[in-house]
C-alpha atoms as a PDB file:
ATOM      1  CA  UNK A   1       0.456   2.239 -22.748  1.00  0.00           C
ATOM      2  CA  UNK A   2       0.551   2.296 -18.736  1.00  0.00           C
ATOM      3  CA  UNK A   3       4.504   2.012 -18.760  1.00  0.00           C
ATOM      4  CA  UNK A   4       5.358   4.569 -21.612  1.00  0.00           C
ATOM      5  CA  UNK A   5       5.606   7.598 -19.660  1.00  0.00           C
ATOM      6  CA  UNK A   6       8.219   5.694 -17.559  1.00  0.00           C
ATOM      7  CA  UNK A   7      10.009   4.776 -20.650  1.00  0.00           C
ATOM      8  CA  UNK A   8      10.175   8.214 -22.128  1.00  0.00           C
ATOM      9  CA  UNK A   9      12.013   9.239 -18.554  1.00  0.00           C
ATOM     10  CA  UNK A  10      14.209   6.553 -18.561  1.00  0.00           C
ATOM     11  CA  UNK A  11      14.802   7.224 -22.670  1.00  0.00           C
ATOM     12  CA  UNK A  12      15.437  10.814 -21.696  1.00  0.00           C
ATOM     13  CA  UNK A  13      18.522  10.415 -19.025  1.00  0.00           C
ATOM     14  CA  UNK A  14      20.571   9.297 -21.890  1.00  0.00           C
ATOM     15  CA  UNK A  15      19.939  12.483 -24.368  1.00  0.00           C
ATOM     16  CA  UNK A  16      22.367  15.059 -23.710  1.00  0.00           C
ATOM     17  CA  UNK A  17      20.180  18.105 -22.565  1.00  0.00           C
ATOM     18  CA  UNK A  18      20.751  21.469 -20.734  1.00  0.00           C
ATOM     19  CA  UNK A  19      21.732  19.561 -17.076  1.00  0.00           C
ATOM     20  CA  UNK A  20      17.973  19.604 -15.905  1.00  0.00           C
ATOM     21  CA  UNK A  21      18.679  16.171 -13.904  1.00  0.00           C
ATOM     22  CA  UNK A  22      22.196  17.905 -12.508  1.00  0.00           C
ATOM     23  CA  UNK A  23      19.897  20.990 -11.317  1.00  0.00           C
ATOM     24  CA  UNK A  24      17.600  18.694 -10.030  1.00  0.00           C
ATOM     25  CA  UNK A  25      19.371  16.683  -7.992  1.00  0.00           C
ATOM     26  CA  UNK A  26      21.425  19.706  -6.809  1.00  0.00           C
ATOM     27  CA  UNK A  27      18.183  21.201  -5.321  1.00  0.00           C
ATOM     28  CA  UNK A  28      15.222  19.387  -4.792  1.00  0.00           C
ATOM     29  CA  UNK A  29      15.479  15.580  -5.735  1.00  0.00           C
ATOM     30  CA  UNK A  30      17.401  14.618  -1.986  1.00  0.00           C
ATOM     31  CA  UNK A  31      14.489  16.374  -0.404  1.00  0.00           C
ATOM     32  CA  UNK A  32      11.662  14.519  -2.627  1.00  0.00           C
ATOM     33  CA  UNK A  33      13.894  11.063  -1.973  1.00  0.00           C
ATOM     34  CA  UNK A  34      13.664  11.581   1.660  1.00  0.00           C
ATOM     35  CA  UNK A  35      10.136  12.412   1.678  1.00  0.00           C
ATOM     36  CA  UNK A  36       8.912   9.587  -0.009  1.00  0.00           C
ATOM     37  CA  UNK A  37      11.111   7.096   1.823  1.00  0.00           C
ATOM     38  CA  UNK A  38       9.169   9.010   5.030  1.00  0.00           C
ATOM     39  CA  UNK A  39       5.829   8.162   3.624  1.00  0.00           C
ATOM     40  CA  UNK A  40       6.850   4.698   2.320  1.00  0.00           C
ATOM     41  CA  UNK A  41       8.299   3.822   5.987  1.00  0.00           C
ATOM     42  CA  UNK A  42       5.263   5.379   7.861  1.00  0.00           C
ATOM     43  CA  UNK A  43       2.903   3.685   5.529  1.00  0.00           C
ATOM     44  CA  UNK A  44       4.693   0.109   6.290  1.00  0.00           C
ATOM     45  CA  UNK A  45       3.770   0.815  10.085  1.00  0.00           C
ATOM     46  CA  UNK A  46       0.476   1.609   9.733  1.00  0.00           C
ATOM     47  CA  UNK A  47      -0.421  -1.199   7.539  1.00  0.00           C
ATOM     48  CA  UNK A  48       1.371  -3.692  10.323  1.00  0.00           C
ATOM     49  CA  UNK A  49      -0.207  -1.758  13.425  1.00  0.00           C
ATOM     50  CA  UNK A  50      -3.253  -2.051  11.629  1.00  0.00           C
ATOM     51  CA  UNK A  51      -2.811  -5.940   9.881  1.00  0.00           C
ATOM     52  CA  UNK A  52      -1.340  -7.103  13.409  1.00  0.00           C
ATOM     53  CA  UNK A  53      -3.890  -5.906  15.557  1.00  0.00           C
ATOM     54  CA  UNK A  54      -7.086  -7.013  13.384  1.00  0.00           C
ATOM     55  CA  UNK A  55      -5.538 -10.084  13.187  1.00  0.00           C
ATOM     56  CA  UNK A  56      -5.060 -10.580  16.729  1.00  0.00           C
ATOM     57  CA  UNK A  57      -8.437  -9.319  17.614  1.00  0.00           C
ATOM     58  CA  UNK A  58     -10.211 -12.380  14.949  1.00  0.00           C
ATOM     59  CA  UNK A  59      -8.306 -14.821  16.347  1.00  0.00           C
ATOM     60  CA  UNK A  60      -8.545 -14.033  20.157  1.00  0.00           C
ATOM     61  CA  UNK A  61     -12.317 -12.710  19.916  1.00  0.00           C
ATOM     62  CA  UNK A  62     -15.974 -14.143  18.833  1.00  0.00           C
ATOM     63  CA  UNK A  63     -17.830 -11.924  17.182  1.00  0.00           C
ATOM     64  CA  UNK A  64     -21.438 -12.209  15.989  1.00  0.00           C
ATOM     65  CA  UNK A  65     -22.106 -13.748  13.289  1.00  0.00           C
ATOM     66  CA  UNK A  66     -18.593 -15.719  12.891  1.00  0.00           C
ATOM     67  CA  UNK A  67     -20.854 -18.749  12.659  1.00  0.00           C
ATOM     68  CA  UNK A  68     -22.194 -17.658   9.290  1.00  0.00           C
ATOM     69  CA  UNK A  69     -18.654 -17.587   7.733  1.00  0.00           C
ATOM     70  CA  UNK A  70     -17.876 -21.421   6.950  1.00  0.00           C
ATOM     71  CA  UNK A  71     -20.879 -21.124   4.860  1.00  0.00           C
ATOM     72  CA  UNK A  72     -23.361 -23.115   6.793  1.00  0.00           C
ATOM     73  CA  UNK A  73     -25.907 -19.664   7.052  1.00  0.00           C
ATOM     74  CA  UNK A  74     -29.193 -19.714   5.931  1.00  0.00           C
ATOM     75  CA  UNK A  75     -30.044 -16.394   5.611  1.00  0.00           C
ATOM     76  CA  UNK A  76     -28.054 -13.326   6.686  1.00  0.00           C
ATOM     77  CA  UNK A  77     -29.207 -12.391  10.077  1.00  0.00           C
ATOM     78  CA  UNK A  78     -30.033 -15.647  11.231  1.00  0.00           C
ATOM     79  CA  UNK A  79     -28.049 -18.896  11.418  1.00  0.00           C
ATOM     80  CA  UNK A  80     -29.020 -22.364  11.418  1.00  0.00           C
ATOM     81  CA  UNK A  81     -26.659 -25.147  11.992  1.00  0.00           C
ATOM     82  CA  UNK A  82     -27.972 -28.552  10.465  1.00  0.00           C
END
């Protein structure tokens, strides 16, 4: 059900029609390719800036509360080590 409106696209290159997909990719469909390689580049940075950073900061910092995350915590504000 998901996938079906991708199949009728892909079902739809191969009936002969009035040159819609010529017209397209005459006009618009380098500008749409570039865009969206754009996004899908700029997105790929942020996520790394972003994964990289976090990442760096857990491993290099303490934070409050890190004690409570191997499970050990007795309640949620305060921590008891047995």
């Amino acid at each position: 059900m998901i996938a079906l409106p991708v199949v009728v696209v892909l079902l739809n290159i191969f009936v002969p029609g009035q040159g819609t997909w010529r017209h397209l990719a005459a006009t618009v469909l380098p500008g749409y390719v570039g865009n969206s390689l754009a996004l899908m580049m700029g997105v790929a940075f942020g996520v790394m800036v972003g994964g990289v950073s976090t990442a760096w900061l857990t491993t290099m910092c303490r934070f409050p509360g890190g004690a409570c995350s191997n499970g050990r915590c007795c309640c949620r504000w305060r921590c008891r080590h047995t």
